[in-house]
Protein backbone atom coordinates (compact mmCIF):
# COMPACT_ATOMS: atom_id res chain seq x y z
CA UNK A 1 -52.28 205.77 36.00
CA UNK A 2 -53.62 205.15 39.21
CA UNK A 3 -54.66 202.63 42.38
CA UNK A 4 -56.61 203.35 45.13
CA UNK A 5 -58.45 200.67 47.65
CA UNK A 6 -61.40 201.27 49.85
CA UNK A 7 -62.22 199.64 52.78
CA UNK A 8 -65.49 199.43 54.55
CA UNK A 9 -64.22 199.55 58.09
CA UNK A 10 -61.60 201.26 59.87
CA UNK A 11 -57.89 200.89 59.60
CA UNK A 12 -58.08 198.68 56.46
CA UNK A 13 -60.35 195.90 57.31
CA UNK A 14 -63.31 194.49 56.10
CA UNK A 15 -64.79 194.56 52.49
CA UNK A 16 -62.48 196.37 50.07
CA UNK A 17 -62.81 197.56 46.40
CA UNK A 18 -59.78 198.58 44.13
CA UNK A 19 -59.67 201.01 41.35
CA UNK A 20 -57.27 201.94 38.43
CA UNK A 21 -60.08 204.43 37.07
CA UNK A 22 -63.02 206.90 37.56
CA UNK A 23 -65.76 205.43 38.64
CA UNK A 24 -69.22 206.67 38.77
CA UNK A 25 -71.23 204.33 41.30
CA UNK A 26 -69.52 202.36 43.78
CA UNK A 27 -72.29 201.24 45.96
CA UNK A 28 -72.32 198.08 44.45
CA UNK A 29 -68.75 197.44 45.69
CA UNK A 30 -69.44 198.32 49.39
CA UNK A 31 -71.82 200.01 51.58
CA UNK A 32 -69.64 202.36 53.53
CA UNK A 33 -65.70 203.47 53.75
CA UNK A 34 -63.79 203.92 56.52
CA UNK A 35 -60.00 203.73 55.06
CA UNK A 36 -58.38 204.43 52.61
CA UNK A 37 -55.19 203.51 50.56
CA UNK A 38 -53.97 205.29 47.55
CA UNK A 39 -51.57 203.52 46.10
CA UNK A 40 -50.16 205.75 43.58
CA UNK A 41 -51.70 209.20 41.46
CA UNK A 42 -53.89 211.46 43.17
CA UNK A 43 -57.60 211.01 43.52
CA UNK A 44 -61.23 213.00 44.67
CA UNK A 45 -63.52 210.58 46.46
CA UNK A 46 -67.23 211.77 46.09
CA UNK A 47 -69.74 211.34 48.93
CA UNK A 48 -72.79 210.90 46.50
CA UNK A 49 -72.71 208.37 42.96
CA UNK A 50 -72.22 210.40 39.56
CA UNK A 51 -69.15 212.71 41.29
CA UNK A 52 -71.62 214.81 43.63
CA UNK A 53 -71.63 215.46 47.12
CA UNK A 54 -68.91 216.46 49.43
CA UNK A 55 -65.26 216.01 47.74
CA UNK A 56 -61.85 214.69 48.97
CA UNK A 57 -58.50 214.97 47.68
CA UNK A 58 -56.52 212.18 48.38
CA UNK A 59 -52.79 212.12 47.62
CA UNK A 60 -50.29 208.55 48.13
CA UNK A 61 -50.55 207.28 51.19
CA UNK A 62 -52.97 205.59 53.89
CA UNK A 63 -56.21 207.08 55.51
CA UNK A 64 -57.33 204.83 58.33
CA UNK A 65 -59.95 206.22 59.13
CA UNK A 66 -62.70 208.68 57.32
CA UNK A 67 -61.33 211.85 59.88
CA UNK A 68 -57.57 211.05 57.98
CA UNK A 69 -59.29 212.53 54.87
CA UNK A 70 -61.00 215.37 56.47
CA UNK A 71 -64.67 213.73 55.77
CA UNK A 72 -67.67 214.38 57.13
CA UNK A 73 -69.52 210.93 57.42
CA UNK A 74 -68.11 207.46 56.68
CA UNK A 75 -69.94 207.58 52.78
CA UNK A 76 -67.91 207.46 49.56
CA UNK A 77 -69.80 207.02 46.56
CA UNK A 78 -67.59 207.90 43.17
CA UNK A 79 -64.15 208.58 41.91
CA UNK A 80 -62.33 210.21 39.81
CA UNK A 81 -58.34 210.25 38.94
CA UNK A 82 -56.23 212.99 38.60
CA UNK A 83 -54.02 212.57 34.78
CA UNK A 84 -50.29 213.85 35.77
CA UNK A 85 -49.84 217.37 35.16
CA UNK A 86 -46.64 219.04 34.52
CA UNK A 87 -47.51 222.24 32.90
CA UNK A 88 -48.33 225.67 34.57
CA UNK A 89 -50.89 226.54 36.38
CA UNK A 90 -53.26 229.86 36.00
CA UNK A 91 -56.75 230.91 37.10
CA UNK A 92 -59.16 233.51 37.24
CA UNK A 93 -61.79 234.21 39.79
CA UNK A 94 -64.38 236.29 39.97
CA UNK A 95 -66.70 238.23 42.50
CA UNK A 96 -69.59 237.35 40.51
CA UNK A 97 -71.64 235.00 38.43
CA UNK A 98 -70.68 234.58 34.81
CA UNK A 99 -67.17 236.31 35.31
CA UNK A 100 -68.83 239.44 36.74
CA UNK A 101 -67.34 242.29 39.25
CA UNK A 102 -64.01 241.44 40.64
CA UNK A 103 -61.41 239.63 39.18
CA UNK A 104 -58.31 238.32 39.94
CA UNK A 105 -55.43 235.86 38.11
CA UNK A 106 -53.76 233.56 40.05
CA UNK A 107 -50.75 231.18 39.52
CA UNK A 108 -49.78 229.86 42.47
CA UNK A 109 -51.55 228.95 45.78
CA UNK A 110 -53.70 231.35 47.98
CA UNK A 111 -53.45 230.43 51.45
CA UNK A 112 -55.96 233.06 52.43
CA UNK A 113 -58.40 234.51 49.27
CA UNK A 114 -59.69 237.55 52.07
CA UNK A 115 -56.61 238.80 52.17
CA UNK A 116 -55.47 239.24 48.89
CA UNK A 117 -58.55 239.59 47.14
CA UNK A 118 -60.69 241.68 49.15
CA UNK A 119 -63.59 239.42 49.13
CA UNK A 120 -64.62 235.83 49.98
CA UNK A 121 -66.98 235.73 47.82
CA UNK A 122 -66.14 233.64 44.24
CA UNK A 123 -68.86 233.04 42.23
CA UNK A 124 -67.56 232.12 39.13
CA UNK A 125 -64.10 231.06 37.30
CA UNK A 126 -61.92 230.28 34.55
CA UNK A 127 -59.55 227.10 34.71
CA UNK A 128 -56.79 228.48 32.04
CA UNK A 129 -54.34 226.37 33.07
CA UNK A 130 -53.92 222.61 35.60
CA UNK A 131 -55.88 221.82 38.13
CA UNK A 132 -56.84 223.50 41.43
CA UNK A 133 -59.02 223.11 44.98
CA UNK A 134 -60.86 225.87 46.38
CA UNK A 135 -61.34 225.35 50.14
CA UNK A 136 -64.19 226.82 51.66
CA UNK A 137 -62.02 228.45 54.77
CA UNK A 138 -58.12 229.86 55.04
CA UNK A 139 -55.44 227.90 55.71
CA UNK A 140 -56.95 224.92 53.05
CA UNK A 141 -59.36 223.52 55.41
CA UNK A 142 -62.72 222.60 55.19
CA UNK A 143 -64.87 221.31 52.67
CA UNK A 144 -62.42 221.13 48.88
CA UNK A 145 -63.77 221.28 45.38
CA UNK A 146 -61.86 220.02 42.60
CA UNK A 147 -61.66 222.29 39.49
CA UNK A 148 -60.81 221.11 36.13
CA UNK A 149 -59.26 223.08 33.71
CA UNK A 150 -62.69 225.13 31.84
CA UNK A 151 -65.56 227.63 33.00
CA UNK A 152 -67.41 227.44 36.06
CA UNK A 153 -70.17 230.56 35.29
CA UNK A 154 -71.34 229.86 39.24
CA UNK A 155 -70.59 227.86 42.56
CA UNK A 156 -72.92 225.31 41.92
CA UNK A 157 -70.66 224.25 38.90
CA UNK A 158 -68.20 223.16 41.09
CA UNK A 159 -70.58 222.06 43.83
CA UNK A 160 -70.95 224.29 46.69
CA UNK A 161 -74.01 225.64 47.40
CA UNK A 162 -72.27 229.20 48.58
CA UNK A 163 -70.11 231.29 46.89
CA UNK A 164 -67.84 231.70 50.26
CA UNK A 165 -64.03 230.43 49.80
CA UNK A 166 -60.95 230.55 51.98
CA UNK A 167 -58.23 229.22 49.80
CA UNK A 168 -57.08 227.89 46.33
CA UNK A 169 -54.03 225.45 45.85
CA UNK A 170 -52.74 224.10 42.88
CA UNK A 171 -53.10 220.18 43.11
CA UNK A 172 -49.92 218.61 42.16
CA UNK A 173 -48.31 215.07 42.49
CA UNK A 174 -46.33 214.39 45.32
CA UNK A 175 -44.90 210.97 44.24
């Protein structure tokens, strides 16, 4: 399905670990990450064990060095594989908690959620249909969280700790 490697130091040196699957604690395997190589399917590294934390999408291809994948700190602590998805895509977002006040269906990506939907607030969603990133400023930059297809009644389901998003895109496979 899947094969990523993790290496503790920079450009793919040191200690490495290599997994074919989620996993939910890899602190046993090595005590910090600074590259990465994802071998085939598409990935989110976790900062903290048990998926928490800050999130990364990683796509095929090499990250030698923790700034590569847009992180924050050299700490990777969980992962999780994306199945394949072929199917279409569709969400709904909402202004407020619990599918309250605003809302708006989506298909396709949102560069810049301001713009279009008035607001930058999201507080809640529905995953109808594949899976998507919300990016917490335009232009898919800064920190991503991964959403599953289901219901997300508030932020913290998803794990920000504000409401205040930039961008959605629709995470597909390159290769």
């Amino acid at each position: 399905m899947g094969k990523i490697v993790f290496y503790e130091d920079r450009d793919f040196q040191g200690r490495h670990h290599e997994c074919s699957s989620d996993c939910a604690d890899l602190q046993s395997h090595f005590s910090r990450c600074n590259s990465i190589r994802v071998a085939s399917g598409c990935w989110v590294a976790y900062e903290k064990p048990g998926y928490g934390g800050y999130q990364y999408m990683l796509q095929q291809g090499e990250y030698p060095n923790y700034q590569h994948w847009f992180g924050f700190n050299d700490c990777i602590r969980s992962c999780r594989v994306i199945p394949p998805y072929s199917g279409n895509y569709r969400v709904k977002i909402f202004e407020r908690s619990d599918f309250g006040g605003q809302m708006m269906e989506l298909m396709d990506d949102c560069p810049n959620l301001q713009d279009r939907f008035h607001t930058h607030d999201i507080s809640s969603c529905n995953v109808v249909e594949g899976y998507w990133t919300l990016h917490e400023q335009p232009n898919y930059r800064g920190r991503q969280y991964f959403l599953r297809p289901g219901e997300y009644r508030r932020h913290s389901e998803w794990g920000s700790v504000s409401p205040s998003m930039g961008s959605l895109r629709r995470v597909t496979h390159l290769k």
